[in-house]
C-alpha atoms as a PDB file:
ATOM      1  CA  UNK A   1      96.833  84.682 119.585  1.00  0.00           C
ATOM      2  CA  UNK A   2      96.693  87.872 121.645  1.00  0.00           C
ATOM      3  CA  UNK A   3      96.872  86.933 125.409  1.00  0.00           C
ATOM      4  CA  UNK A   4      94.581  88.555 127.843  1.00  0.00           C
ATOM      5  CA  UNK A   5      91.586  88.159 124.810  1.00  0.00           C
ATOM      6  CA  UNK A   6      88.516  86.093 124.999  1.00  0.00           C
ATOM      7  CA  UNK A   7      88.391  82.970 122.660  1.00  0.00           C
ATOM      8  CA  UNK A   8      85.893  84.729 120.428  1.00  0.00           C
ATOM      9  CA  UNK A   9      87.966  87.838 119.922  1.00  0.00           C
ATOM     10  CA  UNK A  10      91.046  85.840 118.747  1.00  0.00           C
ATOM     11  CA  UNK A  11      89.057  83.484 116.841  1.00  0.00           C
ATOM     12  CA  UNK A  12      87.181  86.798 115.088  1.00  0.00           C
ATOM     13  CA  UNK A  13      90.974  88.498 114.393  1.00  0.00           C
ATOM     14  CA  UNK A  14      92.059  84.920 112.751  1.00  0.00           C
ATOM     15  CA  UNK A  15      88.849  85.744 110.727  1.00  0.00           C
ATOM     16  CA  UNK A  16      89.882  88.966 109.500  1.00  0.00           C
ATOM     17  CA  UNK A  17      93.624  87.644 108.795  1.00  0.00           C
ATOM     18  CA  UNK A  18      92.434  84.623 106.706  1.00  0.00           C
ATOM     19  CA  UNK A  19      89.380  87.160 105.196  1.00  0.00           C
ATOM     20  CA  UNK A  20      92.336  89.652 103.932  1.00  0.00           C
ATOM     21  CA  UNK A  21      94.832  87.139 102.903  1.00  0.00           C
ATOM     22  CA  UNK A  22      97.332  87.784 105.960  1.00  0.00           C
ATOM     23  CA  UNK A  23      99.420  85.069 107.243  1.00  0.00           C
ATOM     24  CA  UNK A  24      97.886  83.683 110.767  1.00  0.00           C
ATOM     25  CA  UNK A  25      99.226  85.402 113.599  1.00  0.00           C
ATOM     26  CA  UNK A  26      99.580  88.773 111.639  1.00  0.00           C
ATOM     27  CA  UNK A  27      97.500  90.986 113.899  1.00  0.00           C
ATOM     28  CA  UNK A  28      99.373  89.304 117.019  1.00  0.00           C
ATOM     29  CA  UNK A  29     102.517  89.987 116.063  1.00  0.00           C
ATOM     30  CA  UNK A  30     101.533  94.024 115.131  1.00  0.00           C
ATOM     31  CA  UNK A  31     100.430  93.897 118.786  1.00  0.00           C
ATOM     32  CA  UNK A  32     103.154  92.838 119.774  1.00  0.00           C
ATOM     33  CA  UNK A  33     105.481  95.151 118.208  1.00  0.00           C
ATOM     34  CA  UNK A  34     103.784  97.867 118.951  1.00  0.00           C
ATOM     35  CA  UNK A  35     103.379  96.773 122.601  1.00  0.00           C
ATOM     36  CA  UNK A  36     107.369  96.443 122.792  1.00  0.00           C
ATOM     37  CA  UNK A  37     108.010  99.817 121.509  1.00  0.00           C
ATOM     38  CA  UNK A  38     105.867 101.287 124.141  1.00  0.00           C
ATOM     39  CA  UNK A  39     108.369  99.085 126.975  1.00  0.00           C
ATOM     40  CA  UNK A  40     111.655 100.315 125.327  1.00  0.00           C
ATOM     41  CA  UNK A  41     113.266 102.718 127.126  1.00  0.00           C
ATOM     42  CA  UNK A  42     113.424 106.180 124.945  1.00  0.00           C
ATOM     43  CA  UNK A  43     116.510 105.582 123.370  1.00  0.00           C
ATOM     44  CA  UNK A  44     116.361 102.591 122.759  1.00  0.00           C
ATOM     45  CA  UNK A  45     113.109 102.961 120.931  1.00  0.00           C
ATOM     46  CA  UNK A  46     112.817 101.967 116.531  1.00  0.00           C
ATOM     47  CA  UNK A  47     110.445 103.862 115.535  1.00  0.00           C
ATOM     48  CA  UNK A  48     110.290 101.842 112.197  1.00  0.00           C
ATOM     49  CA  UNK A  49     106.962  99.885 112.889  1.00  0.00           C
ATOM     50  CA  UNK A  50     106.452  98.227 109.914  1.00  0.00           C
ATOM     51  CA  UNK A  51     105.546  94.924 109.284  1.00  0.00           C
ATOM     52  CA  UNK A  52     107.822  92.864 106.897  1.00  0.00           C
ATOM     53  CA  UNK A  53     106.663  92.402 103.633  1.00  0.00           C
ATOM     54  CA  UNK A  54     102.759  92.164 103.929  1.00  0.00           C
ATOM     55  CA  UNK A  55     101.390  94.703 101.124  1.00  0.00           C
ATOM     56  CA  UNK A  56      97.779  95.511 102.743  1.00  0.00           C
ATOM     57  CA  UNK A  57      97.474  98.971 100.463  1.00  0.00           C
ATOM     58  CA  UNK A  58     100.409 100.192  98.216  1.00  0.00           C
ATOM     59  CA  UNK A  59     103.226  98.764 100.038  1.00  0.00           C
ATOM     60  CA  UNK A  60     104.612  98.435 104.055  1.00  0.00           C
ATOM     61  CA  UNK A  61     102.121  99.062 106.177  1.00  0.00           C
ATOM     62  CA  UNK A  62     102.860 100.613 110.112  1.00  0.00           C
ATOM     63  CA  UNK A  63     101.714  97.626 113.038  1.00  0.00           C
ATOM     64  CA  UNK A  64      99.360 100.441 114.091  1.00  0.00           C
ATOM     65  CA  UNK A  65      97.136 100.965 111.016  1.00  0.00           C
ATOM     66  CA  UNK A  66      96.661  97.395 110.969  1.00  0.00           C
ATOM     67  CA  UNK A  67      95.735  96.790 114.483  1.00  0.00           C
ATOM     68  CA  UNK A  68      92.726  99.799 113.498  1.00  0.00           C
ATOM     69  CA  UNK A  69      91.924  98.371 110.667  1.00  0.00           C
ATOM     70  CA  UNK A  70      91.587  95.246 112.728  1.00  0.00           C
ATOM     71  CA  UNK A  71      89.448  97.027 115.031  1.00  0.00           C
ATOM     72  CA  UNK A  72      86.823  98.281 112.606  1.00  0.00           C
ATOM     73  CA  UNK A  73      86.434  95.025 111.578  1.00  0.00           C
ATOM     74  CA  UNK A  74      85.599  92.861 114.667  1.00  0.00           C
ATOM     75  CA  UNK A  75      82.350  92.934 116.485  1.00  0.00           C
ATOM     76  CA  UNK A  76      81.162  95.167 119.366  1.00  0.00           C
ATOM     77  CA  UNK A  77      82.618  93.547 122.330  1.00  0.00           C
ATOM     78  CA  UNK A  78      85.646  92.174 120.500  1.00  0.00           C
ATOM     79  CA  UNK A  79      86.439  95.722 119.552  1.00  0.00           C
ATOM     80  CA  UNK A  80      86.561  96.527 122.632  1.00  0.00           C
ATOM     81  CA  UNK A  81      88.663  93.925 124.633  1.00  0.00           C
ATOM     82  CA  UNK A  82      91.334  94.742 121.589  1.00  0.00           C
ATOM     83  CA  UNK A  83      91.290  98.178 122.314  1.00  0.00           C
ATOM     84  CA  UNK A  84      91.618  97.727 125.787  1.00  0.00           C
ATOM     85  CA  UNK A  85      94.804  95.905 124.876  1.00  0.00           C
ATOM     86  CA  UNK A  86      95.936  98.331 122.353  1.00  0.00           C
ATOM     87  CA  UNK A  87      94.914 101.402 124.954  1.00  0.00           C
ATOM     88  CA  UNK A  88      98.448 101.394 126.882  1.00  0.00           C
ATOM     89  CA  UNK A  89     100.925 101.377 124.256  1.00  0.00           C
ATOM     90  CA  UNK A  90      98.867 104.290 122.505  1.00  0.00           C
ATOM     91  CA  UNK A  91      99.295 105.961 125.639  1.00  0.00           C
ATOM     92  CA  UNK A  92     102.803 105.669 126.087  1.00  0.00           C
ATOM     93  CA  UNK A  93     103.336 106.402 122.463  1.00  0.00           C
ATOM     94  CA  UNK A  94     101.417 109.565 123.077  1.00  0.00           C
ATOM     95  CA  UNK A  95     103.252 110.860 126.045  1.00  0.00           C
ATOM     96  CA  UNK A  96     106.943 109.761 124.091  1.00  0.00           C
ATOM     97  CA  UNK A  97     105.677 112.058 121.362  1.00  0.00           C
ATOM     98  CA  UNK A  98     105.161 115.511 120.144  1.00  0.00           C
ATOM     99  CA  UNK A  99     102.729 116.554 117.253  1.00  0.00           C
ATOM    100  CA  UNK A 100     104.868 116.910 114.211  1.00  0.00           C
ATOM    101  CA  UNK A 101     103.130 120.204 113.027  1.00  0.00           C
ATOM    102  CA  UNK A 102     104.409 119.836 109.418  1.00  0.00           C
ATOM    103  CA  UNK A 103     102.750 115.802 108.897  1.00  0.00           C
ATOM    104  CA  UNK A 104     100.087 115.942 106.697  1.00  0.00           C
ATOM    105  CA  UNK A 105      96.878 116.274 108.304  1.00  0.00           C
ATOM    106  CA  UNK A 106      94.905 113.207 106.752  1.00  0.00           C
ATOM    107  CA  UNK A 107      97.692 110.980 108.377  1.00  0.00           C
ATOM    108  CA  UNK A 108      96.658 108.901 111.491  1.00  0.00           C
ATOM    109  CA  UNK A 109      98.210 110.134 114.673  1.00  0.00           C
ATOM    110  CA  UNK A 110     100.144 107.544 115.243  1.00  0.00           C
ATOM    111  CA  UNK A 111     101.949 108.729 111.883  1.00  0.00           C
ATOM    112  CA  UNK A 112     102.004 112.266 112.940  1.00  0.00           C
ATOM    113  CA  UNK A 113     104.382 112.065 115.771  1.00  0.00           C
ATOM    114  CA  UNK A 114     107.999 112.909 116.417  1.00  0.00           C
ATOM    115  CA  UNK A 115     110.495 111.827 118.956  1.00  0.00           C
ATOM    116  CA  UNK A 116     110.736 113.644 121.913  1.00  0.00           C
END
């Protein structure tokens, strides 16, 4: 369960979790990791996101990828309450970050940043 969501959007992500085979509380605990990262102080932050041994395509995924993948699945307003959540750590990821000009261009951005 991710706190400050309605009822509907949980029960929609516990949808997508059972739909894709992931063990309940999956897309909580990406959330959550990726929330945490965005709290750490600079140093302190691990930029290894990934989630422990869930194979969702061709091995370890990052927490972000499947918090959009997430995202494209739920319904309108649902979307939207997630992203609102999401929003703030993508910020602060954003501002910790530079463009890594040599990441391959079909990457996410969230996989095309470097340390600052």
């Amino acid at each position: 369960m991710i706190h400050g969501l309605s009822a509907s959007a949980n029960r929609q992500i516990t949808v997508f979790e059972r739909r894709h085979g992931l063990p309940a509380g999956q897309v909580a605990h990406a959330f959550r990791r990726w929330s945490d990262v965005a709290r750490r102080p600079c140093e302190k932050t691990d930029r290894f996101y990934e989630c422990d041994d869930i194979d969702l395509r061709n091995g370890i995924y990052h927490v972000r990828t499947l918090l959009e993948i997430t995202l494209h699945a739920l319904r309108t307003k649902a979307r939207r309450e997630l992203a609102a959540a999401v929003g703030p750590a993508d910020d602060t990821n954003l501002r910790r970050t530079l463009n890594n000009p040599f990441a391959a261009t079909g990457l996410p951005w969230w996989m095309r940043r470097i340390d600052v």
